[in-house]
C-alpha atoms as a PDB file:
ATOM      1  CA  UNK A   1     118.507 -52.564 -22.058  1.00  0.00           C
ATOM      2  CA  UNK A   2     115.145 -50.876 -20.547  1.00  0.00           C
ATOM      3  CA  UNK A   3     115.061 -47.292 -20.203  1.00  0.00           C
ATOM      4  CA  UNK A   4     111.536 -47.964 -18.236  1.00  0.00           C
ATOM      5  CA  UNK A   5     112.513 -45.785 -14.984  1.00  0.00           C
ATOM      6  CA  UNK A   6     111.811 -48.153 -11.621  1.00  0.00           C
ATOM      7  CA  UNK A   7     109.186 -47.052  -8.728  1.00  0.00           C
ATOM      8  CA  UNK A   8     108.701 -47.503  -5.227  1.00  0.00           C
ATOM      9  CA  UNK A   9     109.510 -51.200  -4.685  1.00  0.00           C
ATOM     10  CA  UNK A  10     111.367 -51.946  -7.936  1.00  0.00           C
ATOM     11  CA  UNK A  11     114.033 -50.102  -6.819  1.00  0.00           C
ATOM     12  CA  UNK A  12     117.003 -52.178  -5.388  1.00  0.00           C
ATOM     13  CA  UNK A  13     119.808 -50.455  -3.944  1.00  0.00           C
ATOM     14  CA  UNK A  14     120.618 -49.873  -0.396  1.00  0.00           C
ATOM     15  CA  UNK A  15     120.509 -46.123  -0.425  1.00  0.00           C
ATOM     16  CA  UNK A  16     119.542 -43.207  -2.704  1.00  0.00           C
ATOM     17  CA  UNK A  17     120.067 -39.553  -3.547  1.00  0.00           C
ATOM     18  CA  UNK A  18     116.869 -38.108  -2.911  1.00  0.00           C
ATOM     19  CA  UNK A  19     115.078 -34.739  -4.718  1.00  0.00           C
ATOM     20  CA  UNK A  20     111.731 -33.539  -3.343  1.00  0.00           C
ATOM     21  CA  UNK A  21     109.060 -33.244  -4.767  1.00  0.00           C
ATOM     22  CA  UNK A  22     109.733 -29.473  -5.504  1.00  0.00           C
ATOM     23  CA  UNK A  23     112.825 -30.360  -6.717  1.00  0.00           C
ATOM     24  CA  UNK A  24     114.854 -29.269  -3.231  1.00  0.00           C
ATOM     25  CA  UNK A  25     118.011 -31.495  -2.935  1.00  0.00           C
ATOM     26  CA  UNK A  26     117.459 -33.798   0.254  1.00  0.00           C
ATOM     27  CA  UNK A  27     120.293 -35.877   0.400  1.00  0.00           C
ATOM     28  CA  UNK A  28     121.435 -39.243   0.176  1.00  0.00           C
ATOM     29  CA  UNK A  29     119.219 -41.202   2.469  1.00  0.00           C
ATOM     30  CA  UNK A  30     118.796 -44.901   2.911  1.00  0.00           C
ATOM     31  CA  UNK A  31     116.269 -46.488   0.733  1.00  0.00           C
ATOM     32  CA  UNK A  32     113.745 -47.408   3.416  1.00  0.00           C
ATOM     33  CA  UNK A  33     113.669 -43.784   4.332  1.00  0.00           C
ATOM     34  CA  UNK A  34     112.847 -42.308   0.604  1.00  0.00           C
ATOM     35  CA  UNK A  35     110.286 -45.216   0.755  1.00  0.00           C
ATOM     36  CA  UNK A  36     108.888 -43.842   3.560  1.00  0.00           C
ATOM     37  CA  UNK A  37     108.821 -40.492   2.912  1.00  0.00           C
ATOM     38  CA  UNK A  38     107.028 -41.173  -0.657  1.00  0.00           C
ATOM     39  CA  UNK A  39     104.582 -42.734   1.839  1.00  0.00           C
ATOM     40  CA  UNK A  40     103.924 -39.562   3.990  1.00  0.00           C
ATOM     41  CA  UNK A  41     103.719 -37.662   1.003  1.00  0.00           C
ATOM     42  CA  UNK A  42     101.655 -39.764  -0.890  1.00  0.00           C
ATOM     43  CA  UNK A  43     103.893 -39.584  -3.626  1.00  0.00           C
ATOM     44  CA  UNK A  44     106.045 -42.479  -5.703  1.00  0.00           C
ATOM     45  CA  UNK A  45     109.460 -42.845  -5.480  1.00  0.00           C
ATOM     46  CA  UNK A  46     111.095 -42.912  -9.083  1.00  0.00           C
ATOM     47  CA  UNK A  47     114.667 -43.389 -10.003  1.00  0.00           C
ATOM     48  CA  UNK A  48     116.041 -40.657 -12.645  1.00  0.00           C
ATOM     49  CA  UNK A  49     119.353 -41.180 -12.850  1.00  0.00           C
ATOM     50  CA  UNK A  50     120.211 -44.774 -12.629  1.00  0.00           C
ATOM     51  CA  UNK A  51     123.891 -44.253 -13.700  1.00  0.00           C
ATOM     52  CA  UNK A  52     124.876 -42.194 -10.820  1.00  0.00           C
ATOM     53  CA  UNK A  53     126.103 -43.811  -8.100  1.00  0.00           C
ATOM     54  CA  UNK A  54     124.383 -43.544  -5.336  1.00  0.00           C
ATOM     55  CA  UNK A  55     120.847 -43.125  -7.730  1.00  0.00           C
ATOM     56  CA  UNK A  56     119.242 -40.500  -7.803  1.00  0.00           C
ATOM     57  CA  UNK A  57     115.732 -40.634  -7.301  1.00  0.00           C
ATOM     58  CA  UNK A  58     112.820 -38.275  -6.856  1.00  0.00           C
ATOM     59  CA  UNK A  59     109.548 -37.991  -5.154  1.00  0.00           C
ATOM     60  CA  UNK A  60     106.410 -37.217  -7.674  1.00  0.00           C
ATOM     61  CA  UNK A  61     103.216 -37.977  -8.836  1.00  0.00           C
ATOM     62  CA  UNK A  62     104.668 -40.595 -11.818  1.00  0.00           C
ATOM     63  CA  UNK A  63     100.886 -40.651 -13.169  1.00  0.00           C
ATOM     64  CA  UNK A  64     100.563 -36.961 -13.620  1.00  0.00           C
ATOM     65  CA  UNK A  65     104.305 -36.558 -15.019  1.00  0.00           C
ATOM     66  CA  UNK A  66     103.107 -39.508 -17.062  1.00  0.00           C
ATOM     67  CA  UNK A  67     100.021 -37.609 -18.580  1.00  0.00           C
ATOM     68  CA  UNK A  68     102.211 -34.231 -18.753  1.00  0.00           C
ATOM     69  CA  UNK A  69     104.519 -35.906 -20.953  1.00  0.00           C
ATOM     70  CA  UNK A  70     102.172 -37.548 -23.305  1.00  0.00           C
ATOM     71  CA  UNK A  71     100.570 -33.857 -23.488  1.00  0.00           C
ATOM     72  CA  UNK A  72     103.891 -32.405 -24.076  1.00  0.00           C
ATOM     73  CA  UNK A  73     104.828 -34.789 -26.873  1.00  0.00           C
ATOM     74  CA  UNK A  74     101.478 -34.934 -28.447  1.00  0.00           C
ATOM     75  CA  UNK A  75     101.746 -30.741 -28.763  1.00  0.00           C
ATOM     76  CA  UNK A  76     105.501 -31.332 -30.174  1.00  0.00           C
ATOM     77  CA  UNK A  77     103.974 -33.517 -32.726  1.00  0.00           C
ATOM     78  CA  UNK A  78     100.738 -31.137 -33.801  1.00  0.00           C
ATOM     79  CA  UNK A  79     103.188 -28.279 -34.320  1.00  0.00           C
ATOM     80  CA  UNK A  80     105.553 -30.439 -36.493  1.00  0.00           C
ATOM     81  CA  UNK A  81     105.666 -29.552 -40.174  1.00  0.00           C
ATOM     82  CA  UNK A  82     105.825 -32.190 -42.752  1.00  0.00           C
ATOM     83  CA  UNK A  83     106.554 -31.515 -46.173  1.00  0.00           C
ATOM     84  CA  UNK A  84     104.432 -33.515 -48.378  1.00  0.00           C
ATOM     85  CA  UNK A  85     104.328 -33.798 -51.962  1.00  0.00           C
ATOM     86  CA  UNK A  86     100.956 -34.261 -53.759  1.00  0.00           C
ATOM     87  CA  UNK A  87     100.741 -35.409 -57.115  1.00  0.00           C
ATOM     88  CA  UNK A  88      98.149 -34.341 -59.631  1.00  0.00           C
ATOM     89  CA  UNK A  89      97.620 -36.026 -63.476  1.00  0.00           C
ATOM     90  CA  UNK A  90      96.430 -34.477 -66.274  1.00  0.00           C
ATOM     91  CA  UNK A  91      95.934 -35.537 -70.057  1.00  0.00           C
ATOM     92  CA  UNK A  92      97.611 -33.393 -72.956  1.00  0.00           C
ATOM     93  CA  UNK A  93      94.382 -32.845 -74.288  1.00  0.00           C
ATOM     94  CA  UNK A  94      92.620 -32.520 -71.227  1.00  0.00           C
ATOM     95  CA  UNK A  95      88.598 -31.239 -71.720  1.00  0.00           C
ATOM     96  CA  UNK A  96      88.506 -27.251 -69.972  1.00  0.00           C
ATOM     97  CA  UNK A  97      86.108 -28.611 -66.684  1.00  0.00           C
ATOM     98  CA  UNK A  98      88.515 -31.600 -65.940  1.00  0.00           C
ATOM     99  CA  UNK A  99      91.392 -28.777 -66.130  1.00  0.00           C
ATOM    100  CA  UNK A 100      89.279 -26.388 -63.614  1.00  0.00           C
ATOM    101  CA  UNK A 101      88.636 -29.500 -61.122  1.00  0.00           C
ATOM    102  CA  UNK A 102      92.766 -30.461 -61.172  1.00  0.00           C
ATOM    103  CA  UNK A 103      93.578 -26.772 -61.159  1.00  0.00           C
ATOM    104  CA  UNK A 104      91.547 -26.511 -57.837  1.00  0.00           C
ATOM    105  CA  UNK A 105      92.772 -29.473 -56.239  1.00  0.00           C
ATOM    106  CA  UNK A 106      96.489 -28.410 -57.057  1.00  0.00           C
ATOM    107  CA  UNK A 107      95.235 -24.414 -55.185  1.00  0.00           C
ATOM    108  CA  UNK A 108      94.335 -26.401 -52.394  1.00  0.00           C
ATOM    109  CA  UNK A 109      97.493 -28.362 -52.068  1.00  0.00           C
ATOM    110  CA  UNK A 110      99.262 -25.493 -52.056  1.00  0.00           C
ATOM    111  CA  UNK A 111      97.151 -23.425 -49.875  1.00  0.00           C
ATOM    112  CA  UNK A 112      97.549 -26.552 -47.384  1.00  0.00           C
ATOM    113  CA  UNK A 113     101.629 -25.810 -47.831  1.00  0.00           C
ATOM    114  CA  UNK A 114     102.752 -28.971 -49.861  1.00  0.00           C
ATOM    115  CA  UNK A 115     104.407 -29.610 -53.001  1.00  0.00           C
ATOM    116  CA  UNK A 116     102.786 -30.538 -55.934  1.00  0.00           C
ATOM    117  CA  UNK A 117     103.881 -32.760 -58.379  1.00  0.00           C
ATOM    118  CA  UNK A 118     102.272 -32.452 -61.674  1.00  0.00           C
ATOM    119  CA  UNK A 119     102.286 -35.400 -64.061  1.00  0.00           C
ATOM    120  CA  UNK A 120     101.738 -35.001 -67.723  1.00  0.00           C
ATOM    121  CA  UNK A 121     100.861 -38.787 -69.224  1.00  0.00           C
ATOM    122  CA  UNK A 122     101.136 -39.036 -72.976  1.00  0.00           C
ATOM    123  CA  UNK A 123      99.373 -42.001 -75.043  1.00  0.00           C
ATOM    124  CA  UNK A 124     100.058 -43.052 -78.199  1.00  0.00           C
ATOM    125  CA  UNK A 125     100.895 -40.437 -80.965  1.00  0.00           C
ATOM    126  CA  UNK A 126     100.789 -37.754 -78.000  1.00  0.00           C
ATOM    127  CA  UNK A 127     104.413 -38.558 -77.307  1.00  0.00           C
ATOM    128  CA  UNK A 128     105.083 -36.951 -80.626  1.00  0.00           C
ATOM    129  CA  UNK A 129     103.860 -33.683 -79.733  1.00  0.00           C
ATOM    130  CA  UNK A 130     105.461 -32.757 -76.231  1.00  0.00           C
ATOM    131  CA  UNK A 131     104.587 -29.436 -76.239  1.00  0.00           C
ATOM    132  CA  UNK A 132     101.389 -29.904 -75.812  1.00  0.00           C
ATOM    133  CA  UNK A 133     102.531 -30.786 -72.329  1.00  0.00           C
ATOM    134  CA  UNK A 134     104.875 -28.049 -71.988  1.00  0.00           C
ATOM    135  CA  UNK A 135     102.204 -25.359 -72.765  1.00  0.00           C
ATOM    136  CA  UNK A 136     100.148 -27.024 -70.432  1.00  0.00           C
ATOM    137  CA  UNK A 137     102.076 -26.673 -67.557  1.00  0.00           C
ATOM    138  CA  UNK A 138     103.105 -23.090 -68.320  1.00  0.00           C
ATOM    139  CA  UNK A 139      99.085 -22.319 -67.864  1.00  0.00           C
ATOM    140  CA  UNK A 140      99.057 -24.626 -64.922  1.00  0.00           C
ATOM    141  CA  UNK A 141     102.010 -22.717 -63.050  1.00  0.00           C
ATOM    142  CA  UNK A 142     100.706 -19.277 -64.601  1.00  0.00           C
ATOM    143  CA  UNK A 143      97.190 -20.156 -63.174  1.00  0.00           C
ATOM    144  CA  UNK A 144      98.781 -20.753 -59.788  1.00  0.00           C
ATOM    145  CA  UNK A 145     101.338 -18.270 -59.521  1.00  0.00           C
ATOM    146  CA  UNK A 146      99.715 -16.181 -56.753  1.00  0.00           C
ATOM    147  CA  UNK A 147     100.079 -19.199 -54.455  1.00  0.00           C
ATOM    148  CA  UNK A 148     103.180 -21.316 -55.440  1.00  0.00           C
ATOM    149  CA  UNK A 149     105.894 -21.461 -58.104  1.00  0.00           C
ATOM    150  CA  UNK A 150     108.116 -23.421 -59.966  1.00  0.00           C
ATOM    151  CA  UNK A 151     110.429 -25.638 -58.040  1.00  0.00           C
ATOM    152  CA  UNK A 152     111.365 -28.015 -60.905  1.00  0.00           C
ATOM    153  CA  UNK A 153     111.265 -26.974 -64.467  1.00  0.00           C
ATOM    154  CA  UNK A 154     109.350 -29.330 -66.816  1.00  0.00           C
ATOM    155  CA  UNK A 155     110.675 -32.461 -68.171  1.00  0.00           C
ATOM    156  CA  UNK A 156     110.340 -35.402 -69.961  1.00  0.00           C
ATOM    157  CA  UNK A 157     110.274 -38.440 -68.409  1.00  0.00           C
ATOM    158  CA  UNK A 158     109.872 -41.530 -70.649  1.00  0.00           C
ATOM    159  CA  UNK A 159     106.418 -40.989 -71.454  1.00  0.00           C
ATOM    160  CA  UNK A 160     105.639 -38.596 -68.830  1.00  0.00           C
ATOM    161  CA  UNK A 161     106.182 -34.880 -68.404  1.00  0.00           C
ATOM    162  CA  UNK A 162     106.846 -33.806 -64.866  1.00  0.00           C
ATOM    163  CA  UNK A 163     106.831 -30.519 -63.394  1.00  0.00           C
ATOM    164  CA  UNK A 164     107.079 -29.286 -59.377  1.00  0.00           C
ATOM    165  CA  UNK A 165     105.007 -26.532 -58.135  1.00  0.00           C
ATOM    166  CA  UNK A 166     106.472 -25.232 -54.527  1.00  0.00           C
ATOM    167  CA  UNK A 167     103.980 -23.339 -52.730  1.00  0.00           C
ATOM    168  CA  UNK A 168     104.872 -19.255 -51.533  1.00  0.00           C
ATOM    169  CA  UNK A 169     103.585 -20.284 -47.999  1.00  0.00           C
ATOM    170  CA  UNK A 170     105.486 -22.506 -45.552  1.00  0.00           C
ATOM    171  CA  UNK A 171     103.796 -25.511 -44.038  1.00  0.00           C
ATOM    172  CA  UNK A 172     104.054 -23.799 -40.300  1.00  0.00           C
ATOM    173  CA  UNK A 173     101.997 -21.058 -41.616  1.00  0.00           C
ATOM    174  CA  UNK A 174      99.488 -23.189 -43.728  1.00  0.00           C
ATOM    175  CA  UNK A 175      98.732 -25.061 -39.915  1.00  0.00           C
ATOM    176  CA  UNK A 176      99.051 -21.845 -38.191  1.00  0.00           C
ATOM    177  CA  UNK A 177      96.530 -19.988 -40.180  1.00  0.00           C
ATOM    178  CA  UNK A 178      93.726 -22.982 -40.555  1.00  0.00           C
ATOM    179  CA  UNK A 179      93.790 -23.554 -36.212  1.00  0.00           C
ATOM    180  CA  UNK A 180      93.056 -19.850 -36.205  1.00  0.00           C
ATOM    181  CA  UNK A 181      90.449 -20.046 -38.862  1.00  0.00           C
ATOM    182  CA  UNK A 182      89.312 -23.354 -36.833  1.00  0.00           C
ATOM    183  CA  UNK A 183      89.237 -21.746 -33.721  1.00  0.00           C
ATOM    184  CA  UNK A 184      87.320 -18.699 -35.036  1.00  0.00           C
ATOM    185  CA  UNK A 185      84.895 -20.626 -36.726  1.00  0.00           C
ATOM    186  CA  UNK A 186      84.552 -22.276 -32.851  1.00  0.00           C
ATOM    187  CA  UNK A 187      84.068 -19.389 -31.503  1.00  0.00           C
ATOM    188  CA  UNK A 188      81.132 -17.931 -33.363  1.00  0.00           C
ATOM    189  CA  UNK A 189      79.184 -20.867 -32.723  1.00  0.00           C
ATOM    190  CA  UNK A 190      79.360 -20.936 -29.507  1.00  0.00           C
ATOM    191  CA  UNK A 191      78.296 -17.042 -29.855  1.00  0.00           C
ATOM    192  CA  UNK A 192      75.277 -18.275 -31.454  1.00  0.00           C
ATOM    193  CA  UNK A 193      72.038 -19.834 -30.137  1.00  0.00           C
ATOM    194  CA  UNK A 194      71.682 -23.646 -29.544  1.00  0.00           C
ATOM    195  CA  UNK A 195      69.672 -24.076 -32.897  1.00  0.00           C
ATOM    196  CA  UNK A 196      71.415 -22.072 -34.540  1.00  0.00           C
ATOM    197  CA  UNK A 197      75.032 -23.697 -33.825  1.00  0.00           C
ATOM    198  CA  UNK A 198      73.031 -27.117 -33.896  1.00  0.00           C
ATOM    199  CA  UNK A 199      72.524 -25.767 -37.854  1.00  0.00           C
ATOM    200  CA  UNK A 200      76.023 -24.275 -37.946  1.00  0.00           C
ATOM    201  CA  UNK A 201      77.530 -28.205 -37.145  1.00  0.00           C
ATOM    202  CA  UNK A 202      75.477 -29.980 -39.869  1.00  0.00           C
ATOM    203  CA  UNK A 203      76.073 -27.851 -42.111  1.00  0.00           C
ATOM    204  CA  UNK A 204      79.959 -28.308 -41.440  1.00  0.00           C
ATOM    205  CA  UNK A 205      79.453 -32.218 -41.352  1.00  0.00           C
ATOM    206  CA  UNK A 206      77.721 -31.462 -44.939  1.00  0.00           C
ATOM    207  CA  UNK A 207      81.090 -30.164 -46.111  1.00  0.00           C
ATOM    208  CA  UNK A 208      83.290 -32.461 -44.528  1.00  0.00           C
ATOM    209  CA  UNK A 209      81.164 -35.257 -45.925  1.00  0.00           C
ATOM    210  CA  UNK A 210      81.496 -33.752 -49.689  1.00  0.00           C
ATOM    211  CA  UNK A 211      84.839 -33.146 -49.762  1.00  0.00           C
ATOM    212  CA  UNK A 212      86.287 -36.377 -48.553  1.00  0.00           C
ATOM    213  CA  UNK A 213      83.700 -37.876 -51.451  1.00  0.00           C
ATOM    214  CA  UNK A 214      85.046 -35.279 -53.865  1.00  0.00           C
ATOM    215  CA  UNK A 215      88.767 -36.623 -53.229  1.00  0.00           C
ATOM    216  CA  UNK A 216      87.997 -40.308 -52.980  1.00  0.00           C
ATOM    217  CA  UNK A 217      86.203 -39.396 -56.709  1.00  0.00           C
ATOM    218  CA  UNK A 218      89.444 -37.809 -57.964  1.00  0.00           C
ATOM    219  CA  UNK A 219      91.805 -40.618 -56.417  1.00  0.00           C
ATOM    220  CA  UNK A 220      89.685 -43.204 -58.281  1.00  0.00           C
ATOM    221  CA  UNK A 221      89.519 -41.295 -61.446  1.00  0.00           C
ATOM    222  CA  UNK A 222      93.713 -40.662 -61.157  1.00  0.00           C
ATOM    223  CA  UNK A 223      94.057 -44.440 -60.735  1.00  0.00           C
ATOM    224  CA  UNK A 224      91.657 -46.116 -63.316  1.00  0.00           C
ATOM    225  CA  UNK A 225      93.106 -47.325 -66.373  1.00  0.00           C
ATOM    226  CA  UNK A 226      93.846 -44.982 -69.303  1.00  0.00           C
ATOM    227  CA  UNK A 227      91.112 -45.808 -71.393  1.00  0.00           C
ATOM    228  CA  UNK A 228      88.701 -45.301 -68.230  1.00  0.00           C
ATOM    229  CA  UNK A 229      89.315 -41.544 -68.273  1.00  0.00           C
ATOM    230  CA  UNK A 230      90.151 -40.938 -72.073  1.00  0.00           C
ATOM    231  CA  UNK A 231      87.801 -38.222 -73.172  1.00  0.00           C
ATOM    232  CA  UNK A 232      86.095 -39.190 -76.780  1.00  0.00           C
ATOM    233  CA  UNK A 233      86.710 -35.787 -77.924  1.00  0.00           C
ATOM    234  CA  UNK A 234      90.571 -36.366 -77.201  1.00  0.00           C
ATOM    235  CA  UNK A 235      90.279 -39.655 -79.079  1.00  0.00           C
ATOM    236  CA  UNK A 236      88.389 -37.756 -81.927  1.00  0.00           C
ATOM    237  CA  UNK A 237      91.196 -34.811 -82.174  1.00  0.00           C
ATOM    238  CA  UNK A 238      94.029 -37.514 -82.159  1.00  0.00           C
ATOM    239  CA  UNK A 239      91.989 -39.248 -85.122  1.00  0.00           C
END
């Protein structure tokens, strides 16, 4: 059944119970009158309550309410918090830069206010040697300790090792604190002179630009084949 409220002519009942349209209780009132008075007003008549008998109906700008509503809902939707869970890969033997670039992806995540799921993939004659892994995420969750912690111990799983890093900061607070960096930013441009805010844009399209290349870079490095991202030296150590 439609919950689509009816207007002016779609409503078809013989009479109404009328609300103004600042919300003053008029009365029940045939329905040519509330027609008529949503006339003089220049207002449309829409049906609220369709259950109550008579209807009720009101007198209001439906396009505005409309608009108001989308505004409302859109707002109730930007303040929402959604928990998300990353998920970062290393190698046992993973070369010192490689372990800088995860490490800084995994800050981020958690400076963002999501979970991060850290995957430890062994190959070969690695899965002999778990600890490897384990010592590896023990520097991973020391290295990080200032913004998350450890929400799920380390453990084996098949040939995987999986850890969860939870971060210190809620996800509210994460969105809170970027707007307000977002809308300071804002407002120091427009403190600035044309050219000068002109520079202040590029250079934050610059950014923007290099770090949605930087992730796409990581996301295909995470999902090419093992022997893609194998260092040599790992393959020389394991020889």
């Amino acid at each position: 059944m439609s919950t689509e409220p009816r207007i002016n002519d779609r409503i078809r009942v013989p009479e109404v119970r009328l609300v103004g349209p600042s919300g003053e209780q008029v009365g029940i009132v045939p329905l040519a009158k509330a027609l008529e008075l949503a006339q003089e007003y220049d207002l449309d008549l829409v049906e609220v309550a369709a259950t109550a008998r008579p209807p009720v109906c009101k007198l209001m700008d439906y396009g505005k309410f409309k608009y108001e509503s989308a505004m409302k809902a859109r707002e109730a939707r930007k303040n929402q918090a959604h928990t998300v869970i990353k998920e970062m890969k290393l190698r046992p033997k993973i070369d010192p830069h490689d372990y800088d670039t995860k490490k800084g992806h995994v800050v981020r995540f958690l400076k963002q206010g999501d979970k991060v799921k850290i995957t430890i993939m062994f190959r070969g004659r690695e899965q002999s040697r778990p600890e490897l892994g384990f010592r590896l995420l023990q520097r991973l969750a020391e290295d990080v300790q200032d913004l998350g912690f450890v929400e799920s111990s380390a453990k084996q799983d098949g040939r995987n090792m999986i850890m969860v890093l939870g971060p210190h900061k809620k996800k509210t607070e994460a969105m809170a604190e970027a707007r307000a960096l977002a809308d300071a930013r804002k407002a120091e441009r427009q403190g600035r002179t044309p050219g000068a805010a002109a520079d202040a844009e590029a250079e934050d399209a610059v950014e923007a630009v290099d770090a949605v290349e930087a992730e796409d870079a990581v996301e295909d490095v995470e999902d090419a084949p093992a022997a893609e991202v194998e260092q040599p030296a790992d393959t020389a150590q394991e020889s």
